[in-house]
C-alpha atoms as a PDB file:
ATOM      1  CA  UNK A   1     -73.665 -27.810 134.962  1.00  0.00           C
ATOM      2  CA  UNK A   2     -77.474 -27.220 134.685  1.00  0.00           C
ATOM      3  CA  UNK A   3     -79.208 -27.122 138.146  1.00  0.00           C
ATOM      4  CA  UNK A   4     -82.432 -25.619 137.302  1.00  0.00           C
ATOM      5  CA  UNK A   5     -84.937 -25.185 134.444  1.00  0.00           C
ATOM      6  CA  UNK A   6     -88.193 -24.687 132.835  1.00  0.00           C
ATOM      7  CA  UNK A   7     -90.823 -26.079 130.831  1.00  0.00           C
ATOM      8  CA  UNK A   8     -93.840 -24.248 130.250  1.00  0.00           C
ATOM      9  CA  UNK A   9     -94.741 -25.718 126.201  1.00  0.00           C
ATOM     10  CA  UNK A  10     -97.668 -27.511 126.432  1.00  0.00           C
ATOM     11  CA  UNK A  11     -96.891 -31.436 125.536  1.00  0.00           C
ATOM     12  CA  UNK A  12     -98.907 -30.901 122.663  1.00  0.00           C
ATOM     13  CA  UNK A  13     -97.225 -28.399 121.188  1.00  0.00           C
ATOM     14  CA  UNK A  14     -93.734 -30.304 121.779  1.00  0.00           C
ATOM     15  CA  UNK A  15     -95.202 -33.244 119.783  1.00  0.00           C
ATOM     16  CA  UNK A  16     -94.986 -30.525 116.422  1.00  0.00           C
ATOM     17  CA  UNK A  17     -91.161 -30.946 116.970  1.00  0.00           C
ATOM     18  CA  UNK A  18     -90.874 -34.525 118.268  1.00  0.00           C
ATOM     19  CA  UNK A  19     -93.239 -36.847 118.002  1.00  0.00           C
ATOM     20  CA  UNK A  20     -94.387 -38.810 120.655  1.00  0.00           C
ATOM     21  CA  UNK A  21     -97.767 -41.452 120.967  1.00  0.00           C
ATOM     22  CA  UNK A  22     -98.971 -41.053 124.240  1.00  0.00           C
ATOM     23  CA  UNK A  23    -101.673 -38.582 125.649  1.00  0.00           C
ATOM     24  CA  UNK A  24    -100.559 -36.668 128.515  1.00  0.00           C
ATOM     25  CA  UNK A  25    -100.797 -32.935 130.325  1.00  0.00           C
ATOM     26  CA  UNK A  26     -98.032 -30.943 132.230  1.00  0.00           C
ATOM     27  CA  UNK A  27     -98.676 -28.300 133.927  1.00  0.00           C
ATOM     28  CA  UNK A  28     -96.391 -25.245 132.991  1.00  0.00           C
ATOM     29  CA  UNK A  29     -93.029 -25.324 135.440  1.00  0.00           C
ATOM     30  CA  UNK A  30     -90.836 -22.271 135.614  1.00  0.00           C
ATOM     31  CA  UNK A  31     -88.213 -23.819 138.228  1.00  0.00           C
ATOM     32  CA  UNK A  32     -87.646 -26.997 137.926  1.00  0.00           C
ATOM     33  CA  UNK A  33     -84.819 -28.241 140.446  1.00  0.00           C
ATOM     34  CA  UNK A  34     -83.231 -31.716 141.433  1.00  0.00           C
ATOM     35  CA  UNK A  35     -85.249 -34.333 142.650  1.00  0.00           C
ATOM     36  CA  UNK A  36     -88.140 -32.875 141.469  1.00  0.00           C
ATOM     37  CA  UNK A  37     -90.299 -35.041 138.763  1.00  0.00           C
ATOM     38  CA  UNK A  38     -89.234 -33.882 135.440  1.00  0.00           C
ATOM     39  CA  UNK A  39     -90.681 -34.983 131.516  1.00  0.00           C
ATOM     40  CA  UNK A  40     -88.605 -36.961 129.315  1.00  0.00           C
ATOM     41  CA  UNK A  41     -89.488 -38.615 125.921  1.00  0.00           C
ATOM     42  CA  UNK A  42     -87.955 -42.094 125.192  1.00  0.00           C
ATOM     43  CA  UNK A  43     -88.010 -45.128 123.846  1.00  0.00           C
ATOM     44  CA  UNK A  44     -89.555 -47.975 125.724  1.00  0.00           C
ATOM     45  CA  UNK A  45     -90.658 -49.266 122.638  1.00  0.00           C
ATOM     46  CA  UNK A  46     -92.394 -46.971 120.477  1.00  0.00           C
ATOM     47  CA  UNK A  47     -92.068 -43.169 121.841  1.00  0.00           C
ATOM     48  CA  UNK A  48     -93.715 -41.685 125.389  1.00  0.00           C
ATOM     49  CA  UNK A  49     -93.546 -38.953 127.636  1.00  0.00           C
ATOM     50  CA  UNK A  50     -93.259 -39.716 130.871  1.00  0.00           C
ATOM     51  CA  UNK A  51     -92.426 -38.280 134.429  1.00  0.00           C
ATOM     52  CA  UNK A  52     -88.947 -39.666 136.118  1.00  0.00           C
ATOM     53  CA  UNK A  53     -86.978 -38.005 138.516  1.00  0.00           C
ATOM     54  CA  UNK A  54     -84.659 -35.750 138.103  1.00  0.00           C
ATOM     55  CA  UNK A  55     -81.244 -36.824 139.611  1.00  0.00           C
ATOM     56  CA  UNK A  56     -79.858 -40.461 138.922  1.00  0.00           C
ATOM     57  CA  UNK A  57     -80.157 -43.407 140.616  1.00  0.00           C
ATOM     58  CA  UNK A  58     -77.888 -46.033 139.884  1.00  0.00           C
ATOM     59  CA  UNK A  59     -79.628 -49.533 139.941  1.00  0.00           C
ATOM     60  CA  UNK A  60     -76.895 -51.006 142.585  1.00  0.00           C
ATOM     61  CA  UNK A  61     -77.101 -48.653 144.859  1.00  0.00           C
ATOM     62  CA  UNK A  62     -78.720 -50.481 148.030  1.00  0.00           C
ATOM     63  CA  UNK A  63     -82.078 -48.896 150.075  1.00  0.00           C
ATOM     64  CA  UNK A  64     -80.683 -46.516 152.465  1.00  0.00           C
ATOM     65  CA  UNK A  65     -78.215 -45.111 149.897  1.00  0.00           C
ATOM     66  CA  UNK A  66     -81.268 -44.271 148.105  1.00  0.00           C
ATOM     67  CA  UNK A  67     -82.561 -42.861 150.863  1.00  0.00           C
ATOM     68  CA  UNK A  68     -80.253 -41.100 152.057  1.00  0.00           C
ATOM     69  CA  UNK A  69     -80.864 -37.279 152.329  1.00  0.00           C
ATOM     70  CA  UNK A  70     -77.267 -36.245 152.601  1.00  0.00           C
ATOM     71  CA  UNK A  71     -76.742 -37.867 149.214  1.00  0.00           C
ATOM     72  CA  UNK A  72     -76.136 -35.689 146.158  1.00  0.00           C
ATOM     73  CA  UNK A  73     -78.323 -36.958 143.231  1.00  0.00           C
ATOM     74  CA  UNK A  74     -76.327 -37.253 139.777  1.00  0.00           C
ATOM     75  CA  UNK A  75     -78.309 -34.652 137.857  1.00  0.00           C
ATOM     76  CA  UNK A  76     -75.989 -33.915 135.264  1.00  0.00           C
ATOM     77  CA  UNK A  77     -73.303 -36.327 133.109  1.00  0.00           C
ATOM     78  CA  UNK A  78     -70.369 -34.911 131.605  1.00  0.00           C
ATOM     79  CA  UNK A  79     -70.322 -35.702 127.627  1.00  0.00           C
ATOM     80  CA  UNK A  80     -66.808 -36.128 128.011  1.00  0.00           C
ATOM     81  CA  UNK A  81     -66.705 -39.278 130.151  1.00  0.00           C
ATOM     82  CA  UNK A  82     -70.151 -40.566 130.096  1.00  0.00           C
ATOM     83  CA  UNK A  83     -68.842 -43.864 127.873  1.00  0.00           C
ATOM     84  CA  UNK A  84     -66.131 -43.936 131.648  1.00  0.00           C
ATOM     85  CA  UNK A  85     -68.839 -43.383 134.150  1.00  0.00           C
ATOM     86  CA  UNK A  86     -70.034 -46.736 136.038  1.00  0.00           C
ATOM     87  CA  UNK A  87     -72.788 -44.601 137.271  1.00  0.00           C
ATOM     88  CA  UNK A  88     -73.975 -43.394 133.539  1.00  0.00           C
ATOM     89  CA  UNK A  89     -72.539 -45.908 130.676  1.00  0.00           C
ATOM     90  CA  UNK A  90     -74.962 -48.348 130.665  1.00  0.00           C
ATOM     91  CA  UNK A  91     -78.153 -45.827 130.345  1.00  0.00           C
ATOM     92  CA  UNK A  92     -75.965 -44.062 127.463  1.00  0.00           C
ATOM     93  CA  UNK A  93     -76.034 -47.378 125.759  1.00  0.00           C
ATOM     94  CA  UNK A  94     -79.800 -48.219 126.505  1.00  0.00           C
ATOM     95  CA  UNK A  95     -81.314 -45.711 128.048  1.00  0.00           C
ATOM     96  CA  UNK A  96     -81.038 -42.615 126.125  1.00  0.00           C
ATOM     97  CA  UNK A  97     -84.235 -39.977 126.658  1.00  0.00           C
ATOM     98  CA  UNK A  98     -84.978 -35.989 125.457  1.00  0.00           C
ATOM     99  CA  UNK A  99     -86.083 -33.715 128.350  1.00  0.00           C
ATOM    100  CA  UNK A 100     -88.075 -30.744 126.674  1.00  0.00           C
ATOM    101  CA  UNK A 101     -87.266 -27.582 128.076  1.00  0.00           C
ATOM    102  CA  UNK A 102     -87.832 -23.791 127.366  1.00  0.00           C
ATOM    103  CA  UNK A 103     -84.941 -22.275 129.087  1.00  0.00           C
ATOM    104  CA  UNK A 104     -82.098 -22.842 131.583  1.00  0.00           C
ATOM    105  CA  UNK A 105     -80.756 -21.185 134.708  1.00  0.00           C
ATOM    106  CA  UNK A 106     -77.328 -20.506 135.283  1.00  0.00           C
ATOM    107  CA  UNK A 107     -75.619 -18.000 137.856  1.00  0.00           C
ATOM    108  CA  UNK A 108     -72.626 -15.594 137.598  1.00  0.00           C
ATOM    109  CA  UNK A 109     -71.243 -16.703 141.161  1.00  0.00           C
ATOM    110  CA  UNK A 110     -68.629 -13.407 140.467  1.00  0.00           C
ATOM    111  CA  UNK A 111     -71.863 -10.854 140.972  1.00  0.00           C
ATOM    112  CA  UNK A 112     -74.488 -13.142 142.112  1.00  0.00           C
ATOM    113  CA  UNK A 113     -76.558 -12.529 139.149  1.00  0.00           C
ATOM    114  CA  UNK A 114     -78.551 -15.311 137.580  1.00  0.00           C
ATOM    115  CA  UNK A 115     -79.701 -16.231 133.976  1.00  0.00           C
ATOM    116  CA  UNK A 116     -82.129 -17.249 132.083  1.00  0.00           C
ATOM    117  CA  UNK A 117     -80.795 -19.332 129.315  1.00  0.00           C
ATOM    118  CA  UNK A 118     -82.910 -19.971 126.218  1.00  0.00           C
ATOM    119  CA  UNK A 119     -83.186 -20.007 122.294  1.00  0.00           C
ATOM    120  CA  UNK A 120     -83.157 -16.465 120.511  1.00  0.00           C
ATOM    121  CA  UNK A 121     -85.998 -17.773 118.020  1.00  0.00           C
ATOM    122  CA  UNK A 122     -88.387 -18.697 121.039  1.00  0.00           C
ATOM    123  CA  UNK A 123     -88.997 -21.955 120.695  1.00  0.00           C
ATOM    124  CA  UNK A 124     -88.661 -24.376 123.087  1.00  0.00           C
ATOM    125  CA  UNK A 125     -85.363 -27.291 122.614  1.00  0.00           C
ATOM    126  CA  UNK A 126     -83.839 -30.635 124.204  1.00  0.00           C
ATOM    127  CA  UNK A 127     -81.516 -31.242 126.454  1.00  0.00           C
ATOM    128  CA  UNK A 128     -79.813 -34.664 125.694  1.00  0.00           C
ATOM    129  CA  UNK A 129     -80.749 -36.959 128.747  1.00  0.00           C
ATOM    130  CA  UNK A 130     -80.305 -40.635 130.076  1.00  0.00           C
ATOM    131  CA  UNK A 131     -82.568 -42.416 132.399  1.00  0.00           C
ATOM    132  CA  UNK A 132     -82.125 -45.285 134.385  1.00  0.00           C
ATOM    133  CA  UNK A 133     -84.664 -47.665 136.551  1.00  0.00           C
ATOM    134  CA  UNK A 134     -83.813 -48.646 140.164  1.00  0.00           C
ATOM    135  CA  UNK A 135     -85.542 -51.254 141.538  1.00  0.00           C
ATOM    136  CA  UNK A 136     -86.181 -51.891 145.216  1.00  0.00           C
ATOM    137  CA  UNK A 137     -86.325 -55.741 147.196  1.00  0.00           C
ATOM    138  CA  UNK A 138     -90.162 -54.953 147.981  1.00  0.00           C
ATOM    139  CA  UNK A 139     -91.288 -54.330 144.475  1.00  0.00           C
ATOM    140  CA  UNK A 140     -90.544 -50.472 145.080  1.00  0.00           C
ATOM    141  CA  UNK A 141     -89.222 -48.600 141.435  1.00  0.00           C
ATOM    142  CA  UNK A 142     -87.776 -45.368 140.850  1.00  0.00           C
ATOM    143  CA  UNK A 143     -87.316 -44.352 137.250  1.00  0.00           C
ATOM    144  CA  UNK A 144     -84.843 -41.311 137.249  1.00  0.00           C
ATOM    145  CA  UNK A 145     -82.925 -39.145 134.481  1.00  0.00           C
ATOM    146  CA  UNK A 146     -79.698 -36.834 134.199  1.00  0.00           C
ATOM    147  CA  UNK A 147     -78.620 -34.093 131.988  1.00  0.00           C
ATOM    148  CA  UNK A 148     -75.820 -34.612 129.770  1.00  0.00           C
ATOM    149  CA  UNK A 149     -73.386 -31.187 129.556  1.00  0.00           C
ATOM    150  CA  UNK A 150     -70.902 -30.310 127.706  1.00  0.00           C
ATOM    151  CA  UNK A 151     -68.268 -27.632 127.507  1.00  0.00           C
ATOM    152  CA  UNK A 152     -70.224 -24.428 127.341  1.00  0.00           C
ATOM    153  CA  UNK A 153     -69.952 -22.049 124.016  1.00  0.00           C
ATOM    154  CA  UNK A 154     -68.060 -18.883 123.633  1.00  0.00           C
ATOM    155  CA  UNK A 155     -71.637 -16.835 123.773  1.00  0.00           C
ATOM    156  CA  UNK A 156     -72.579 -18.664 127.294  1.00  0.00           C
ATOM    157  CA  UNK A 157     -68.769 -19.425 129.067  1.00  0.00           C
ATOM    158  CA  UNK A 158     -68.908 -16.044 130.497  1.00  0.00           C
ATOM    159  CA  UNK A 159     -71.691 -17.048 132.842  1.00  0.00           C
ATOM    160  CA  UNK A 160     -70.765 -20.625 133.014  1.00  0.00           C
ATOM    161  CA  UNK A 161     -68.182 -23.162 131.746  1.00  0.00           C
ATOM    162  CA  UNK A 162     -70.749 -25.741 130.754  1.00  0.00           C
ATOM    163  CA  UNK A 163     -73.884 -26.079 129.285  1.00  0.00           C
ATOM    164  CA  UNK A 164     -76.604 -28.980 128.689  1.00  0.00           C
ATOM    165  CA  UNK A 165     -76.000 -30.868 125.251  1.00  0.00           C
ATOM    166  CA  UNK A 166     -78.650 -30.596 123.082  1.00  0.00           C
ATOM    167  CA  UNK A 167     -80.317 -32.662 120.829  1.00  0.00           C
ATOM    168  CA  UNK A 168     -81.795 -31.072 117.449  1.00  0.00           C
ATOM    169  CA  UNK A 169     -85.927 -32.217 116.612  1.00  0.00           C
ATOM    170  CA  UNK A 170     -83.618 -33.747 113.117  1.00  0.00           C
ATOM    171  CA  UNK A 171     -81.720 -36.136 115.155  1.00  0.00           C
ATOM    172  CA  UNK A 172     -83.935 -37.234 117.860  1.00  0.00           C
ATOM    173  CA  UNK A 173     -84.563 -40.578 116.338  1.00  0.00           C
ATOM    174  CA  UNK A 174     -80.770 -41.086 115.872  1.00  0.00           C
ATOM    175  CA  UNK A 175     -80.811 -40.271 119.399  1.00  0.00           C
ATOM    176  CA  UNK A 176     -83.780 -42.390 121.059  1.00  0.00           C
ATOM    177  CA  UNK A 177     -83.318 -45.321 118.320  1.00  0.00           C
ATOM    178  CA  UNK A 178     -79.670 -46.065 117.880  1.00  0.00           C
ATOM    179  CA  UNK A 179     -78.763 -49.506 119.484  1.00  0.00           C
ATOM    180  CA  UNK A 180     -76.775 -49.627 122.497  1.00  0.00           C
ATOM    181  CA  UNK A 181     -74.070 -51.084 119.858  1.00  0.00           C
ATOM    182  CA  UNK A 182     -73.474 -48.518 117.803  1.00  0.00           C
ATOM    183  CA  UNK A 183     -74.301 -45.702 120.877  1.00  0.00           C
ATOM    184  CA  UNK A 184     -70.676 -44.280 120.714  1.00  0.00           C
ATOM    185  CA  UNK A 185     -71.168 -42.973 117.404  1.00  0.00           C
ATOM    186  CA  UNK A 186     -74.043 -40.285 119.008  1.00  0.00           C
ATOM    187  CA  UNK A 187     -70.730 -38.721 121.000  1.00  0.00           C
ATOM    188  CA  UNK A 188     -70.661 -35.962 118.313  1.00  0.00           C
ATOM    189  CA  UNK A 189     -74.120 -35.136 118.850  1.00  0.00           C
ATOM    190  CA  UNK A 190     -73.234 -34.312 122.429  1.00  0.00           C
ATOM    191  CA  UNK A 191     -70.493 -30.793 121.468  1.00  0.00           C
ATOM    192  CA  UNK A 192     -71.754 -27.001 122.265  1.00  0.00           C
ATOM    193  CA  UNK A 193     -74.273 -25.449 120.552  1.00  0.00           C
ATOM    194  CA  UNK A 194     -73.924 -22.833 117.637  1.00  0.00           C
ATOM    195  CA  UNK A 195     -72.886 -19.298 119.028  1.00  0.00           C
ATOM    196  CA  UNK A 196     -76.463 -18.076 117.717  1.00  0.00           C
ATOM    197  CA  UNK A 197     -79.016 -20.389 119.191  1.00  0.00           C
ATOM    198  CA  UNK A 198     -79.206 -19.307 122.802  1.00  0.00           C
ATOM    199  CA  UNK A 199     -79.453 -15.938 124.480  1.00  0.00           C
ATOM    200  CA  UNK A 200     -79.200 -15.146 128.153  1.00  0.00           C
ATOM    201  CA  UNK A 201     -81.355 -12.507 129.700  1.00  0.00           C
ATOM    202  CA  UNK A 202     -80.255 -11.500 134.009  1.00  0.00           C
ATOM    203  CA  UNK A 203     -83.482 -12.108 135.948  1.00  0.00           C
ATOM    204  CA  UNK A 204     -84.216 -11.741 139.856  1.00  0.00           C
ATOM    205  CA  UNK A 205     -82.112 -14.062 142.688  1.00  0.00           C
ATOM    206  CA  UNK A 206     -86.261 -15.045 143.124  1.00  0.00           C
ATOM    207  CA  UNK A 207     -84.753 -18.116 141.107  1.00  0.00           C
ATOM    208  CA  UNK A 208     -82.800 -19.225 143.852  1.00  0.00           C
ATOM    209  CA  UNK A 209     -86.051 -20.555 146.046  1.00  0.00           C
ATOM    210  CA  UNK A 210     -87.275 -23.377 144.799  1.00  0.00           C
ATOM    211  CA  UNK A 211     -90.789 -22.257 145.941  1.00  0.00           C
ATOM    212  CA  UNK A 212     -90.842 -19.497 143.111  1.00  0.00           C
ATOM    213  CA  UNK A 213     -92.409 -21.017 140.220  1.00  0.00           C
ATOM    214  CA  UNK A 214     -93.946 -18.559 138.431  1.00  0.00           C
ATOM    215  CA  UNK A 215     -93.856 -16.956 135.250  1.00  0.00           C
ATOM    216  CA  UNK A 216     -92.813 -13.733 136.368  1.00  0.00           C
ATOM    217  CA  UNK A 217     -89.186 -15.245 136.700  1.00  0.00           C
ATOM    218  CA  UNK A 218     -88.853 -14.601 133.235  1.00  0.00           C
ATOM    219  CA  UNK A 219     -88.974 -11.223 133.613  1.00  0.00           C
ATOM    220  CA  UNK A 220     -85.509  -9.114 132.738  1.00  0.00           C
ATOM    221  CA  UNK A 221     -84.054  -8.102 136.208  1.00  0.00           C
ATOM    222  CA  UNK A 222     -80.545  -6.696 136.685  1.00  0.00           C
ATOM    223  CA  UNK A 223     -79.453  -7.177 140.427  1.00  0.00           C
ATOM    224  CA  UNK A 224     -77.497  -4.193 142.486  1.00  0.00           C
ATOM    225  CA  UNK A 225     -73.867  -4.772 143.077  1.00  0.00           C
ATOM    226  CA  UNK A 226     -73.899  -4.350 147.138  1.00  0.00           C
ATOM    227  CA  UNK A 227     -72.205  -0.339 147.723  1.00  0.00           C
ATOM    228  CA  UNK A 228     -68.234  -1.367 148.203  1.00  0.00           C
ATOM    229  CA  UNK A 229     -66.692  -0.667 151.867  1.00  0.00           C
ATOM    230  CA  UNK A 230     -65.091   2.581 151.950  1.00  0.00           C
ATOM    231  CA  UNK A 231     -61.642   2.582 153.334  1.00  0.00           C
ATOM    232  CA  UNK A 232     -61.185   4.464 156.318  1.00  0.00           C
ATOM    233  CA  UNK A 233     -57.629   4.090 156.864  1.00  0.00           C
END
């Protein structure tokens, strides 16, 4: 699962590793959760950046499922089923996108402790993604986007069992360009990553509000196991 991340590389800067034509400025976000409006690059033709939400909406789902607050948005696809999914097969044929990120959050739920997740060189990487359009009787759209996981590596699988699938700068044109056709032969693109790319650094529970967005979360912060109970009898 990945329910929280980070992007803080300038657009600019993420156009050295994938290109994309369009003009556009993000401010820096250091904790990104569901719902909120996330980047993606895609293909719509020709390559953009845009801003979709994060959390997908499947394009039958009527008004007040939409807008329902008690409803759970789909922010992640599993690799393993997403050709199975009713909610996610069609985007993975169509609607394939990148979302840019600089690092990941992930919790030890054993000792509370959380994560940052992110590449040991630095540089910031690509989650695989799909997005999907929903329109609405009144003209109303909403273009949102889910993370595709996979089974987490043997570096990472002691925090958590999965992991975001990621989708090297060398085959993002496989990625964004393939036709919906031929889509099923991108499934090994979608497997853990190699045991050295990512790293994973414990920083403060201040991750946990959704408020905290700052850069400070970054910083290296080991959280106290609470003093055990002694046993009196």
């Amino acid at each position: 699962m990945c329910g929280r991340f980070a992007l803080a590389t300038a657009p600019e800067d993420l156009r050295q590793l994938v290109d994309f034509s369009n003009r556009i400025n993000f401010p820096p976000r250091y904790n990104i959760a569901p719902t909120q409006p996330v980047s993606v690059i895609r293909a719509v033709p020709g390559r953009e950046m845009a801003l979709v939400q994060w959390g997908l909406v499947a394009p039958w789902l009527k008004p007040e499922q939409v807008t329902d607050k008690a409803a759970r948005p789909q922010i992640n696809a599993r690799s393993e089923t997403i050709t199975e999914k009713p909610s996610f097969k069609n985007a993975f044929r169509r609607r394939r996108c990148l979302i840019p990120s600089d690092g990941f959050y992930e919790w030890d739920r054993s000792v509370g402790q959380p994560y940052r997740i992110y590449r040991a060189d630095g540089q910031a990487f690509f989650m695989a993604g799909i997005w999907e359009i929903w329109d609405g009787a009144d003209g109303s759209e909403i273009e949102s986007c889910a993370i595709i996981t996979t089974a987490a590596n043997d570096t990472l699988s002691p925090i958590h069992h999965r992991m975001p699938a990621m989708i090297e700068p060398r085959h993002a044109e496989d990625w964004l360009a393939t036709p919906e056709t031929a889509a099923e032969k991108l499934l090994p693109l979608l497997g853990p990553s190699a045991e050295d790319v990512f790293t994973a650094t414990p920083i403060s529970k201040r991750v946990n509000k959704v408020a905290e967005d700052d850069a400070d979360l970054w910083v290296e912060h080991i959280e106290k196991a609470p003093p055990k109970q002694m046993d009196l009898f």
